[in-house]
Protein backbone atom coordinates (compact mmCIF):
# COMPACT_ATOMS: atom_id res chain seq x y z
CA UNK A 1 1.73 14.95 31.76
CA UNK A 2 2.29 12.61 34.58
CA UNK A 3 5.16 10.45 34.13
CA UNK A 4 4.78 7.12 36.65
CA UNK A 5 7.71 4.99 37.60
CA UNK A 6 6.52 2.79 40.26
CA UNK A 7 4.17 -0.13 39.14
CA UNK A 8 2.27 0.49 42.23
CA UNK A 9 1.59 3.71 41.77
CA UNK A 10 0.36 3.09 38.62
CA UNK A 11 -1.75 0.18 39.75
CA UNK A 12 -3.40 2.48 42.43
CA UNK A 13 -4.26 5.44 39.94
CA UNK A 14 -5.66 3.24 37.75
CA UNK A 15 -7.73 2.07 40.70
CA UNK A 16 -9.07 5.09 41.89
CA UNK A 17 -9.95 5.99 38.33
CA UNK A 18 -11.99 3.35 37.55
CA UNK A 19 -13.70 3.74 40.63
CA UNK A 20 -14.43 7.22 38.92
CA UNK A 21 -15.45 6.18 35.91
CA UNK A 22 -17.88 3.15 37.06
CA UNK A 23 -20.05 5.63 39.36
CA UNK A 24 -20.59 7.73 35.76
CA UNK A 25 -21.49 4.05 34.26
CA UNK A 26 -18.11 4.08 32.12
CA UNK A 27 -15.37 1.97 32.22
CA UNK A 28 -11.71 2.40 32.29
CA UNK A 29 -8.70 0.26 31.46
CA UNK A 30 -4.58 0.66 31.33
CA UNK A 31 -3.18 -1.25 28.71
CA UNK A 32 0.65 -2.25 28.81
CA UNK A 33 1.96 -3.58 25.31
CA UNK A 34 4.90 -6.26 24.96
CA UNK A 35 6.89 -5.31 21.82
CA UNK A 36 5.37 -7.81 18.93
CA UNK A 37 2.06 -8.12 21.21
CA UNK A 38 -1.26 -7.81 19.43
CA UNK A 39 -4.73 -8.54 19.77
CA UNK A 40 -6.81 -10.39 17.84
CA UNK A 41 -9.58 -8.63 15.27
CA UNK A 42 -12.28 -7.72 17.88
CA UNK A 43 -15.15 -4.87 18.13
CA UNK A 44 -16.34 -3.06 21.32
CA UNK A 45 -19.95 -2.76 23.27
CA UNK A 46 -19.44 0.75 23.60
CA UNK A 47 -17.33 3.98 22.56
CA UNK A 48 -13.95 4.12 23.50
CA UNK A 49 -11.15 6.79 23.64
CA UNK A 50 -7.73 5.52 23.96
CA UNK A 51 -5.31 7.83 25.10
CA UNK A 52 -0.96 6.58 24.51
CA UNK A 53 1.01 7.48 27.36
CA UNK A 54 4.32 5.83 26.26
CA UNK A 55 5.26 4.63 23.03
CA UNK A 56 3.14 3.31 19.77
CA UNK A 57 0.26 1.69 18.80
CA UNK A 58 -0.73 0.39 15.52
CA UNK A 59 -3.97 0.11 14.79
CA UNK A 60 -5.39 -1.96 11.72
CA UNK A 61 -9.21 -1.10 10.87
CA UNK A 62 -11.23 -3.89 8.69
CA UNK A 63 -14.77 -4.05 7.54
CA UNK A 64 -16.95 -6.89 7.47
CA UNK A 65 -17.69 -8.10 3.40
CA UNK A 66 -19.59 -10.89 3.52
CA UNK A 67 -17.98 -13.81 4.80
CA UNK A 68 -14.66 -12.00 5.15
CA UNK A 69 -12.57 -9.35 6.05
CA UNK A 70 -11.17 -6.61 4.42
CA UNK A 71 -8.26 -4.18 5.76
CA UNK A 72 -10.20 -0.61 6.01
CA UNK A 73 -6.96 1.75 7.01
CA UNK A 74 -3.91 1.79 9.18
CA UNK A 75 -3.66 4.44 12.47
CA UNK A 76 -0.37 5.12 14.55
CA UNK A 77 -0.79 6.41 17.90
CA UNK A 78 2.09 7.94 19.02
CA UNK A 79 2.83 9.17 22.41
CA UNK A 80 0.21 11.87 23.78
CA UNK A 81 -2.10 10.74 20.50
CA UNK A 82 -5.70 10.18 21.18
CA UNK A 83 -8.08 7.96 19.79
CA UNK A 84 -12.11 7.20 19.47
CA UNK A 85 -13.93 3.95 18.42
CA UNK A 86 -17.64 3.92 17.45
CA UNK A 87 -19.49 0.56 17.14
CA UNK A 88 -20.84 -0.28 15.17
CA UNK A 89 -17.82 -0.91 12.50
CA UNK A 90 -15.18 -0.76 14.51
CA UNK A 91 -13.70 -3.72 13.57
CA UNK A 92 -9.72 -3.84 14.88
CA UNK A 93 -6.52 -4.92 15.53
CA UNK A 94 -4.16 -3.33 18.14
CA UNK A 95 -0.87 -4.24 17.44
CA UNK A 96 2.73 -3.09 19.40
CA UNK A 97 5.26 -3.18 16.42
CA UNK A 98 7.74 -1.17 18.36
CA UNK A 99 11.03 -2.49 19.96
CA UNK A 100 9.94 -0.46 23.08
CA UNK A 101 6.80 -1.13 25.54
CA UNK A 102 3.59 1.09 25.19
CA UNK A 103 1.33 2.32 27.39
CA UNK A 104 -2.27 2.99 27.03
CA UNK A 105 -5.22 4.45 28.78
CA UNK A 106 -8.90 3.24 28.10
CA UNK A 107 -12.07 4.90 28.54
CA UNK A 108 -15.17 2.83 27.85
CA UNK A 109 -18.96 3.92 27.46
CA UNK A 110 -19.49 0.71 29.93
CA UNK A 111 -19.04 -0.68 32.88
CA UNK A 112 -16.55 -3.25 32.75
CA UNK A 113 -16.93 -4.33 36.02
CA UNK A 114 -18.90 -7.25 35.52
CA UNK A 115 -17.96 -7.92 32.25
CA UNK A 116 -14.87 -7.33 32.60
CA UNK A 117 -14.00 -6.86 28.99
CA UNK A 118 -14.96 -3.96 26.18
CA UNK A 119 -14.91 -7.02 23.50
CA UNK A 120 -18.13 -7.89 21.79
CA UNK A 121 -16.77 -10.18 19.12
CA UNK A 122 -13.56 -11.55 17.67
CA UNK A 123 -13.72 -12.09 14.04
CA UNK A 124 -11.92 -15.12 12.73
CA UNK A 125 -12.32 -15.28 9.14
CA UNK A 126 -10.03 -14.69 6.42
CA UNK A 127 -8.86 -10.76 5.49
CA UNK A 128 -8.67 -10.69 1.93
């Protein structure tokens, strides 16, 4: 495990990784989560593995039923956990309900360089 102390440090791994990952046609991402920080209910472009490097996330999984939402299962990713998404029907939430920060790394089947986000769709409709 590599534990990294210095922002800048951090900032320039990332860097050099995603530099990695874009010549293979991936993408890559570091994700720092506020305590209480979420996202909205989103799905991806492409297949993702999320690896947590500190702390927790929560993820909420819905499915699409016709013109709403409906919660499809709960994940926690704890420290050293790793997760994959696989459009289609990976409808989400990503959610930091901690007291501590978290720390995520993001592998994407796409380059984000351009786009500059994994996010195909945010679904706002109700969640019954």
């Amino acid at each position: 495990m590599i534990t990294i102390t210095r922002p800048a440090l951090l900032a320039e791994l990332v860097e050099r990784l995603d530099a990695a990952a874009a010549s293979a046609g991936d993408g890559l991402a570091a994700a720092v989560w506020r305590p209480g920080q979420r996202t909205p209910i989103h799905d991806h472009i492409a297949w993702c593995v999320v690896g947590v490097h500190r702390g927790v996330e929560h993820e909420i999984r819905y499915r699409l039923v016709d013109d709403h939402l409906v919660e499809d299962g709960h994940t926690v990713g704890a420290h050293g956990s790793v997760t994959v998404l696989t459009p289609p029907g990976d409808i989400h939430a990503v959610v930091n309900d901690s007291d501590v920060v978290a720390v995520s790394l993001h592998v994407y089947g796409a380059d984000l360089r351009e786009r500059r986000t994994s996010v195909r769709r945010c679904y706002r409709m109700p969640v019954r």
